[in-house]
Protein backbone atom coordinates (compact mmCIF):
# COMPACT_ATOMS: atom_id res chain seq x y z
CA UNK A 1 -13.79 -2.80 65.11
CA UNK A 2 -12.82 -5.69 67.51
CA UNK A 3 -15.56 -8.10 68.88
CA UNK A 4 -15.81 -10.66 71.33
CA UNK A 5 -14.76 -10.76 75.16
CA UNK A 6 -11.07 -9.16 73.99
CA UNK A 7 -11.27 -6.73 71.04
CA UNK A 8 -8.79 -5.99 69.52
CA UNK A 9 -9.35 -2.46 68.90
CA UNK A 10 -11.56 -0.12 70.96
CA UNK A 11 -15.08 0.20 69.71
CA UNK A 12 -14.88 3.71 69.39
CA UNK A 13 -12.66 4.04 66.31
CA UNK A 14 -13.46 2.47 62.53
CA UNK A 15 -10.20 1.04 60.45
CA UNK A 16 -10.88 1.53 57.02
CA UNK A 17 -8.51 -2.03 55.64
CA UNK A 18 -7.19 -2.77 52.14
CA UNK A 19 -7.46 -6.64 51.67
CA UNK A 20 -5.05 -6.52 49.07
CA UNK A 21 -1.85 -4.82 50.01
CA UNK A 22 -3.07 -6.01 54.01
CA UNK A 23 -2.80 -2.75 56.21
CA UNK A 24 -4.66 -0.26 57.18
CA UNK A 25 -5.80 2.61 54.47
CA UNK A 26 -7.36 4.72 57.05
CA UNK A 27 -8.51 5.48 60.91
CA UNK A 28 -11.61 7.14 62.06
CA UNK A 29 -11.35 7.99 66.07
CA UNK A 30 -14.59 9.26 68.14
CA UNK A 31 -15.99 9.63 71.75
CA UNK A 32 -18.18 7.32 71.40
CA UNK A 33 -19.24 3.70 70.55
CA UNK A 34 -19.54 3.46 66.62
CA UNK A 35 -22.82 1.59 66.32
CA UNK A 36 -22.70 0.56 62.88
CA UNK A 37 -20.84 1.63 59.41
CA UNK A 38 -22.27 1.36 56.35
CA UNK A 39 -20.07 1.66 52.77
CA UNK A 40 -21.13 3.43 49.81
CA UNK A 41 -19.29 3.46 46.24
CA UNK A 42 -18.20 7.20 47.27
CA UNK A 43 -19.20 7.47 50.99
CA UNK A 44 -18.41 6.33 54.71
CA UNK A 45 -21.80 6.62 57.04
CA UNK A 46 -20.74 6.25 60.51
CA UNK A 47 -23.39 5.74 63.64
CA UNK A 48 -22.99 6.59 66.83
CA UNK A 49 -25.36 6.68 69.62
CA UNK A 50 -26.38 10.59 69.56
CA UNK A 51 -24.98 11.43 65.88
CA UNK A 52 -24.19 10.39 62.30
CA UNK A 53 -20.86 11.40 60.33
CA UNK A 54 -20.80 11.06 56.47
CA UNK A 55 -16.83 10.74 54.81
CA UNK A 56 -15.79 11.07 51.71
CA UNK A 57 -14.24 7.14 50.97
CA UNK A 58 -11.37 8.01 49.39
CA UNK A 59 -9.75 10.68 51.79
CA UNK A 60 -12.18 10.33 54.52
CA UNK A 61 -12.86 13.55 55.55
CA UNK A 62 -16.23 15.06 56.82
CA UNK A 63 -18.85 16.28 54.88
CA UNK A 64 -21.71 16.43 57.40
């Protein structure tokens, strides 16, 4: 997520990044502003203003 006066992503999508091989490892796109993320060993919690998403980590896809 970008900050400052010119982001440099929207602040509705999450890019999961890989420090090591330095790229992306995975996108997360929604209607709304994410909030906050927070990490997890196994899971992805993502806030938005009116809902919470839980992803798996290592495929990110849904589980509630």
């Amino acid at each position: 997520m970008g900050t400052g006066e010119n982001p440099s992503y929207p602040s509705t999508r999450f890019i999961l990044w890989d420090d090591v091989q330095l790229r992306p490892i995975g996108e997360l796109d929604f209607k709304t502003d994410v909030l906050n993320i927070k990490l997890r060993r196994d899971y992805v919690v993502a806030l938005l203003e009116e809902k919470i998403y839980v992803y798996l980590l290592n495929d990110l896809k849904k589980v509630d």
